[in-house]
C-alpha atoms as a PDB file:
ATOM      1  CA  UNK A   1     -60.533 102.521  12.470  1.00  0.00           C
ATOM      2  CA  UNK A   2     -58.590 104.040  15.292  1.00  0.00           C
ATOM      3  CA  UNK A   3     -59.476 107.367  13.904  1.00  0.00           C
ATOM      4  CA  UNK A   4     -63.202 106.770  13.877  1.00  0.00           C
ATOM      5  CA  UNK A   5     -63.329 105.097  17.753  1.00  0.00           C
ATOM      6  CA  UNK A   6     -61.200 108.285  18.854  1.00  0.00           C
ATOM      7  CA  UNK A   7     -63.172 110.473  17.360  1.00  0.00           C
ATOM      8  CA  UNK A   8     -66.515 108.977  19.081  1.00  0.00           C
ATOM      9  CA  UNK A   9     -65.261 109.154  22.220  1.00  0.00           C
ATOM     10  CA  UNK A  10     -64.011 112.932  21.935  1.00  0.00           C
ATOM     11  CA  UNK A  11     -67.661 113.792  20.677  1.00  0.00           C
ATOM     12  CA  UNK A  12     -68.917 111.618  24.104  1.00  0.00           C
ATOM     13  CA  UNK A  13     -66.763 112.500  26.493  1.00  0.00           C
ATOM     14  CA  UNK A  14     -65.607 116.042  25.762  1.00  0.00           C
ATOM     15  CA  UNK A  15     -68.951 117.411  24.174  1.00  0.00           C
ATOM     16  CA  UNK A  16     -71.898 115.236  25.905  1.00  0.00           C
ATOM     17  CA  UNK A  17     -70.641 114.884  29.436  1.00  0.00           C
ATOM     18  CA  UNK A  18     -68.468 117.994  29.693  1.00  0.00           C
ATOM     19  CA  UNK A  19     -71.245 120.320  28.058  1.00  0.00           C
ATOM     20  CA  UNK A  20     -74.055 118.021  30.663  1.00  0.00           C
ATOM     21  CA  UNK A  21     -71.853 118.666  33.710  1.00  0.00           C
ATOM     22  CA  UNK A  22     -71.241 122.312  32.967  1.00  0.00           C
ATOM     23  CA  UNK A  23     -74.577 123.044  32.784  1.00  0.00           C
ATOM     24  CA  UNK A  24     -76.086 120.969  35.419  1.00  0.00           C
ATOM     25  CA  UNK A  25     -73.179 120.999  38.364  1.00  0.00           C
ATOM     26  CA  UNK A  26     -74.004 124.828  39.215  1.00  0.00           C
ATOM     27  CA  UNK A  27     -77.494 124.202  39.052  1.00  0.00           C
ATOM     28  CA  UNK A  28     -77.725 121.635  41.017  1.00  0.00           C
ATOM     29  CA  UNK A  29     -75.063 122.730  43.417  1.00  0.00           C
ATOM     30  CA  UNK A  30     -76.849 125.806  43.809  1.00  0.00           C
ATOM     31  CA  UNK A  31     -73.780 127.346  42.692  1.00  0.00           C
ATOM     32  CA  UNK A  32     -71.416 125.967  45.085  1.00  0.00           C
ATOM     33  CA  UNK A  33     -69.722 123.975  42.904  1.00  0.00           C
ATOM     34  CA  UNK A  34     -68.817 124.528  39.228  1.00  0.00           C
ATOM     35  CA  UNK A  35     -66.539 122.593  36.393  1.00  0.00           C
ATOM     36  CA  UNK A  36     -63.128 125.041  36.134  1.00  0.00           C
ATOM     37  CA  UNK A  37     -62.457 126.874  33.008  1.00  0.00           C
ATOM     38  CA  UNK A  38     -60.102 125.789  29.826  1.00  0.00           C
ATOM     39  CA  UNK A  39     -57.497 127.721  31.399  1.00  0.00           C
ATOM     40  CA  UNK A  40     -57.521 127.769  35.140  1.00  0.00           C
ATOM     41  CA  UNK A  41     -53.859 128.123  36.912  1.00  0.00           C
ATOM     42  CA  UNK A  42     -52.385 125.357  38.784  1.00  0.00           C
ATOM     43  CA  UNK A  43     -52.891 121.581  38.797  1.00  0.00           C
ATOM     44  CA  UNK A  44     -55.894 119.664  40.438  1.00  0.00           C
ATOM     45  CA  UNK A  45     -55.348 116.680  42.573  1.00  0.00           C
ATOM     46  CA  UNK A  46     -55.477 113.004  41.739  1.00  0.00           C
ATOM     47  CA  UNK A  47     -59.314 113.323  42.307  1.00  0.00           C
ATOM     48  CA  UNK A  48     -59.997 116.392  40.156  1.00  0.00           C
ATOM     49  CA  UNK A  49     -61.558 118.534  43.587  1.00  0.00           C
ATOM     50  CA  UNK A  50     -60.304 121.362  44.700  1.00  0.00           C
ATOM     51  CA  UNK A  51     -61.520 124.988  46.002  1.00  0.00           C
ATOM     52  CA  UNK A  52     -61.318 128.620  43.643  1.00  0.00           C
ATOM     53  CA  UNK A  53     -59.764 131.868  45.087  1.00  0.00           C
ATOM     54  CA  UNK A  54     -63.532 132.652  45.851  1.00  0.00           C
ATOM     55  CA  UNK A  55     -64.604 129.401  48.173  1.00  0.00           C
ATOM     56  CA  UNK A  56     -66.112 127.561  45.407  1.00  0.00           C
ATOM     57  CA  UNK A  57     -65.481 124.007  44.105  1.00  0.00           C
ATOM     58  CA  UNK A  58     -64.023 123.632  41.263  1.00  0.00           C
ATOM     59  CA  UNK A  59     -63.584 120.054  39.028  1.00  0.00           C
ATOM     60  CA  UNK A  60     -61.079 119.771  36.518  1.00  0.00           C
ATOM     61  CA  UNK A  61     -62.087 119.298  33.319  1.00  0.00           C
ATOM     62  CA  UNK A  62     -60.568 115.957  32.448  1.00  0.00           C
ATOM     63  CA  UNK A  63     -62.538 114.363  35.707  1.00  0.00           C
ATOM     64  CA  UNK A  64     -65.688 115.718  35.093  1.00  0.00           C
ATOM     65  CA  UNK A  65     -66.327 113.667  32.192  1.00  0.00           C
ATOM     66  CA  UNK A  66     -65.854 110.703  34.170  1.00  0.00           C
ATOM     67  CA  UNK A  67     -67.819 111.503  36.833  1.00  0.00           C
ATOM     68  CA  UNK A  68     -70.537 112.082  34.806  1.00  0.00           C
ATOM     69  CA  UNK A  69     -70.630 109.061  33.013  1.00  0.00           C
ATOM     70  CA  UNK A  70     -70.895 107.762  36.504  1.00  0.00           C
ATOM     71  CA  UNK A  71     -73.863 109.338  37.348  1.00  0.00           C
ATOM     72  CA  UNK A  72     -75.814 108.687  34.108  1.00  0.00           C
ATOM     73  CA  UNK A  73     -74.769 104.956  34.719  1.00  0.00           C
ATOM     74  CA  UNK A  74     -75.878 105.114  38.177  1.00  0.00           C
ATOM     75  CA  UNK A  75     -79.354 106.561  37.127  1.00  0.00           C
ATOM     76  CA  UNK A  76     -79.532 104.051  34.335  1.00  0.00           C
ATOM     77  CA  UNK A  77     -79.774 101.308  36.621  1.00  0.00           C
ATOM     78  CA  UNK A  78     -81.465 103.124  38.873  1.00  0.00           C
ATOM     79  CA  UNK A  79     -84.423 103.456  36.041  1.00  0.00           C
ATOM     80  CA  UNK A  80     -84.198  99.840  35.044  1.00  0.00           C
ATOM     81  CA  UNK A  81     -84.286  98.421  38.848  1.00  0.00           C
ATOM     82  CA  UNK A  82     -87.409 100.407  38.667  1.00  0.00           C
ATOM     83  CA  UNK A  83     -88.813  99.327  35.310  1.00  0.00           C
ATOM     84  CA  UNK A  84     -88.365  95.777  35.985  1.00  0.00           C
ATOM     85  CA  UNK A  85     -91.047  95.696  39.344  1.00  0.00           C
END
C-alpha cells in the first residue's frame, strides 16, 4: 500500500503541479520569473527564491510543487465562496 500512495503523490506533485507551474509561472510572470532547471548549480534557500546569473527568478523545483498546490487551493475556495452566493 505504501507503494501505491507514493506513487500517487509522485504523479501529483512532480507531474501535475511541476508540469502546471512550469508552464504557467513564465506566462504569467511575463517572463520574470521561471521554475529552475533539473540541474541548476548551487542550493536555493529555505524558501525556494532566488535570482539566475541573468536577473530572473528562479524557484526550485522541490518548492514549486508546493506552492502550487497553494494556489489551486486558494482558487478552489475562492470558486466555492463564489458558488455558494
Amino acid at each position: 500500500m505504501g507503494v501505491i500512495a507514493e506513487l500517487i503523490v509522485y504523479v501529483i506533485v512532480d507531474i501535475l503541479l511541476l508540469g502546471l507551474a512550469t508552464l504557467l509561472l513564465p506566462l504569467l510572470s511575463f517572463g520574470r520569473a521561471r521554475v529552475a532547471p533539473a540541474d541548476a548549480p548551487g542550493p536555493f534557500p529555505f524558501h525556494g527564491f532566488r535570482r539566475a546569473s541573468d536577473g530572473r527568478v528562479e524557484v526550485g523545483r522541490s518548492q514549486v510543487g508546493v506552492y502550487t498546490l497553494l494556489v489551486l487551493l486558494i482558487l478552489l475556495a475562492l470558486w466555492l465562496i463564489a458558488a455558494g452566493r
